[in-house]
Protein backbone atom coordinates (compact mmCIF):
# COMPACT_ATOMS: atom_id res chain seq x y z
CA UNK A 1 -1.72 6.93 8.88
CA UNK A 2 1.03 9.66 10.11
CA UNK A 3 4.10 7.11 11.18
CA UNK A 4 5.04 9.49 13.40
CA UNK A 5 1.44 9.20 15.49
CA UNK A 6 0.66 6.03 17.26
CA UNK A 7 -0.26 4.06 14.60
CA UNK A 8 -4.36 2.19 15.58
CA UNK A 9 -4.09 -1.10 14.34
CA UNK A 10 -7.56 -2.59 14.65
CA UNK A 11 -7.25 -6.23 14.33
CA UNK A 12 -9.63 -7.45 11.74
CA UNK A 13 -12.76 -9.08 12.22
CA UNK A 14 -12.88 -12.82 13.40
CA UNK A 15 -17.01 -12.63 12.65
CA UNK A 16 -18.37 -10.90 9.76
CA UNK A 17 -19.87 -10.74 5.84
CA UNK A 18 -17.03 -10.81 3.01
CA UNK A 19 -16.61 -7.14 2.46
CA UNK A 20 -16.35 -6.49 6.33
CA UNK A 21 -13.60 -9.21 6.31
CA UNK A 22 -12.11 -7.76 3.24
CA UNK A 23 -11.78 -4.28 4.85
CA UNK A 24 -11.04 -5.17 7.75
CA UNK A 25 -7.96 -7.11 6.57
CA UNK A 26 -6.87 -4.80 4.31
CA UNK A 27 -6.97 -1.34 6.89
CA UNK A 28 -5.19 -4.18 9.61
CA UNK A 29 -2.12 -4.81 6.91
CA UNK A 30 -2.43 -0.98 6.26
CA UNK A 31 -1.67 0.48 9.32
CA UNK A 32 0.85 -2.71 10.01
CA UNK A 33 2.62 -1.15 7.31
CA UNK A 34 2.88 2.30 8.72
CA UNK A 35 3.87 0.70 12.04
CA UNK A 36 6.23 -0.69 10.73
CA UNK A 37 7.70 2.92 9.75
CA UNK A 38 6.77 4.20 13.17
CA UNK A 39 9.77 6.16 15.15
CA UNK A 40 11.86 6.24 12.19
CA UNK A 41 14.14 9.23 10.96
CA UNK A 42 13.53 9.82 7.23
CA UNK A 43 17.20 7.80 6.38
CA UNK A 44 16.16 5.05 8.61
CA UNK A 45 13.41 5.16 6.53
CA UNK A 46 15.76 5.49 3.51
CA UNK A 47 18.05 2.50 4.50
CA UNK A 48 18.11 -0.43 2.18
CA UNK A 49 18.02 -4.13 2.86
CA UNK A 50 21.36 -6.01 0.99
CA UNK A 51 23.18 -5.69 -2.26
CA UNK A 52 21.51 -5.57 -5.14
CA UNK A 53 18.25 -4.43 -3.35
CA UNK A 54 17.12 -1.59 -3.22
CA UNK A 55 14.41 -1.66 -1.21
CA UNK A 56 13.85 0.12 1.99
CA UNK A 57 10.50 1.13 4.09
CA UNK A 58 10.06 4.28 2.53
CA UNK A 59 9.99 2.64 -1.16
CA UNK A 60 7.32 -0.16 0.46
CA UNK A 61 5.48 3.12 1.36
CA UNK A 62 5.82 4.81 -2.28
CA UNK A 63 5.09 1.39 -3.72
CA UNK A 64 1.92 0.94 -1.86
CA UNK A 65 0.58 4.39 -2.97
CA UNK A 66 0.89 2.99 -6.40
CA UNK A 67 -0.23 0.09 -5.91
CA UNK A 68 -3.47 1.67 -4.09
CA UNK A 69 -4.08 3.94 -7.33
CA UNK A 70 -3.37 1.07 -9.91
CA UNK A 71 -5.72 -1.21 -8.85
CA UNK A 72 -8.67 1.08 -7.31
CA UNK A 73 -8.32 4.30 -9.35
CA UNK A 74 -7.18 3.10 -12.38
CA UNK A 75 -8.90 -0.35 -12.80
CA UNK A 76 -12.01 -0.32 -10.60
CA UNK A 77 -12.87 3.60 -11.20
CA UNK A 78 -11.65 3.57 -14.40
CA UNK A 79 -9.30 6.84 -14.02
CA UNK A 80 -6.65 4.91 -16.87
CA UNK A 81 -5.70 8.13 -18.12
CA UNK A 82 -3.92 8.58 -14.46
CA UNK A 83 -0.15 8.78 -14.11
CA UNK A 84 1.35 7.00 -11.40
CA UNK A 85 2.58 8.88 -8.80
CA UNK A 86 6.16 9.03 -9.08
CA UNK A 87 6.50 7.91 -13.00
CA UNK A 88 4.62 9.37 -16.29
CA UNK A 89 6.38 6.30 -17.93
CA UNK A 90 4.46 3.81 -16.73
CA UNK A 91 7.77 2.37 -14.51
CA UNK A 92 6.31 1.19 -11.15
CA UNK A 93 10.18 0.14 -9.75
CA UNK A 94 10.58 4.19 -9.75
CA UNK A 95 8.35 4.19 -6.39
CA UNK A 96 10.78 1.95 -4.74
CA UNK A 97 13.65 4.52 -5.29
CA UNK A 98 12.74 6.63 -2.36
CA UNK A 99 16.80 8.02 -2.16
CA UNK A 100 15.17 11.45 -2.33
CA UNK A 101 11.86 11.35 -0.82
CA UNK A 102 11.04 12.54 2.39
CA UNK A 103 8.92 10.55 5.07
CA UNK A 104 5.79 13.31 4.66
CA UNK A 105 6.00 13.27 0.27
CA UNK A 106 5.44 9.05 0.93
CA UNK A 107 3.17 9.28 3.60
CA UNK A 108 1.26 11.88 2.32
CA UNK A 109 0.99 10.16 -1.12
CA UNK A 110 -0.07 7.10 0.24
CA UNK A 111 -2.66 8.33 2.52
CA UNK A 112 -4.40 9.90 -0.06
CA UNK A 113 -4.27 6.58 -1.92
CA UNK A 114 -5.46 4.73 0.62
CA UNK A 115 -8.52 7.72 0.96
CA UNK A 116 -9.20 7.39 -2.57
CA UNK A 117 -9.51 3.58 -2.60
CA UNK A 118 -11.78 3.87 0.81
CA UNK A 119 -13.89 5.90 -1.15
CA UNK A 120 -14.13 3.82 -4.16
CA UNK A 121 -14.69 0.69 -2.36
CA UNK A 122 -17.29 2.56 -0.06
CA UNK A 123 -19.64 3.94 -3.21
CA UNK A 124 -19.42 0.62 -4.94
CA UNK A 125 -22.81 -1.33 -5.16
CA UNK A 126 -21.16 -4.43 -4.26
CA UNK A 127 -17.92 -6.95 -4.49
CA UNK A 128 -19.03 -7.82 -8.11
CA UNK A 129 -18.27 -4.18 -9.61
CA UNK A 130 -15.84 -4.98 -12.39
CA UNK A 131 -13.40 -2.85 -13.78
CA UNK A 132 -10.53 -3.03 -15.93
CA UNK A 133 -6.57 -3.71 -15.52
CA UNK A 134 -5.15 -2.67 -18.80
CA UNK A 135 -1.70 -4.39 -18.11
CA UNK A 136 -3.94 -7.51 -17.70
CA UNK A 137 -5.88 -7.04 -20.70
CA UNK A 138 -8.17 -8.02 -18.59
CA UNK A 139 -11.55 -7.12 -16.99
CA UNK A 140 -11.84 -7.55 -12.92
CA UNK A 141 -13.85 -7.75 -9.85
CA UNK A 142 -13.70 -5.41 -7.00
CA UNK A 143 -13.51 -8.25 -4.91
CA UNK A 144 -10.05 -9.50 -6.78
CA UNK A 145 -8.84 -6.23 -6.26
CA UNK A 146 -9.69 -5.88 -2.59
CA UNK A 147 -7.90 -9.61 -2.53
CA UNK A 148 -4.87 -8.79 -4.54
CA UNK A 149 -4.24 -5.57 -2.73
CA UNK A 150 -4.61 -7.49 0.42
CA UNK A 151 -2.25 -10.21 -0.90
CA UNK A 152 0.35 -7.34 -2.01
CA UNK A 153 0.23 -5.56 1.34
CA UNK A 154 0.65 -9.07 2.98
CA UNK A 155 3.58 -9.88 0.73
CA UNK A 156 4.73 -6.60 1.33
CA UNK A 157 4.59 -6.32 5.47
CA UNK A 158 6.91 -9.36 5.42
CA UNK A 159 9.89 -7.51 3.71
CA UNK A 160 9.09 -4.51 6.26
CA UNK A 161 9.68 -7.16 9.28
CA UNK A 162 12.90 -7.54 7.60
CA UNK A 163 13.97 -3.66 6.86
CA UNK A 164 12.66 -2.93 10.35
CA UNK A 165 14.83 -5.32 11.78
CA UNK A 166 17.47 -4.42 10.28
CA UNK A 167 17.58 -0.65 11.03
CA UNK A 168 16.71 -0.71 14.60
CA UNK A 169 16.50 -4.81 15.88
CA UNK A 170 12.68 -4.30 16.02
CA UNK A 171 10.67 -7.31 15.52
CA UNK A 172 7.33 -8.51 15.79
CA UNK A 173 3.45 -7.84 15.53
C-alpha cells in the first residue's frame, strides 16, 4: 500500500460468503485510504483540515495503524502487553499528530498493521474466534472486529475526501 505506487483498489465482492464480503470490504476501504494519500508531498500529507483540528491524511494513516493493532493484535491475538505504535501511554490521539512523521514512518507502520491483521484474520478458524478488548472490558468476536474496523476505516475515508480536497481540489471515488 506504497501511496506513492498506483494504489489497486479491488472493488469488493457483490457475490460471496460473510468473511469474503468482510475482506473484501475492508482491503477496498484500505487501499481507498492510501489513494486518498496518493501524489502527495509529505506536508501535503501533513496539512490539517480547520481550527481546532488537527487532523490531516498522514494522522488518518498513523491512526489506522493503531487502530489495525488494537483491535487484531491486541484483542483478537491477544498480544495486550503491546504498545501502540506511536504512544507507551496508552494515548491513541498521539497517532493523529503526524507534525513530524514522514510519509514512509506512516506508511510503513501501517502496512505492517494491515500484514499483521491479514495474517490473524487468515489463521483464524472462523468469524466466531473471540478475543478480548480490555478498554471494553469486554470479550469479542472476530467478526465485530472485522465490522468495527470496517466501520472505522469507513468513518475514516470520509474525513480523507475532505483533507484531500482541501490540499489539492481532488474529489471523488
Amino acid at each position: 500500500m506504497d501511496s506513492d505506487a498506483a494504489t489497486e483498489r479491488i472493488p469488493p465482492p457483490i457475490i460471496g460468503d460473510e468473511r469474503e464480503m468482510l475482506r473484501g470490504f475492508l482491503d477496498y476501504h484500505r487501499a481507498t485510504l492510501a489513494m486518498k494519500c496518493d501524489g502527495l508531498s509529505d506536508e501535503q500529507l501533513r496539512e490539517k483540515s480547520m481550527p481546532p483540528s488537527t487532523l490531516s491524511l498522514l494522522g488518518l494513516v498513523r491512526h489506522m495503524a493503531e487502530v489495525e493493532r488494537t483491535w487484531f493484535r491486541r484483542a483478537i491475538n491477544g498480544e495486550r502487553d503491546l504498545p501502540l505504535v506511536w504512544s507507551n501511554e496508552g494515548d491513541f490521539q498521539v497517532a493523529y499528530d503526524a507534525s513530524a512523521s514522514s510519509r514512509s514512518e506512516a506508511f510503513d507502520a501501517w502496512q505492517a498493521e494491515v500484514e499483521h491483521s491479514r495474517r490473524i484474520e487468515r489463521e483464524a478458524e472462523s468469524l466466531d474466534v473471540i478475543g478480548h478488548q480490555p478498554r471494553w472490558g469486554e470479550d469479542v468476536s472476530l467478526r465485530m472486529v472485522m465490522v468495527h474496523v470496517l466501520l472505522e476505516y469507513a468513518r475514516h475515508n470520509g474525513h480523507a475526501d475532505f483533507l484531500r480536497e482541501g490540499v489539492d481540489g481532488t474529489v471523488g471515488a
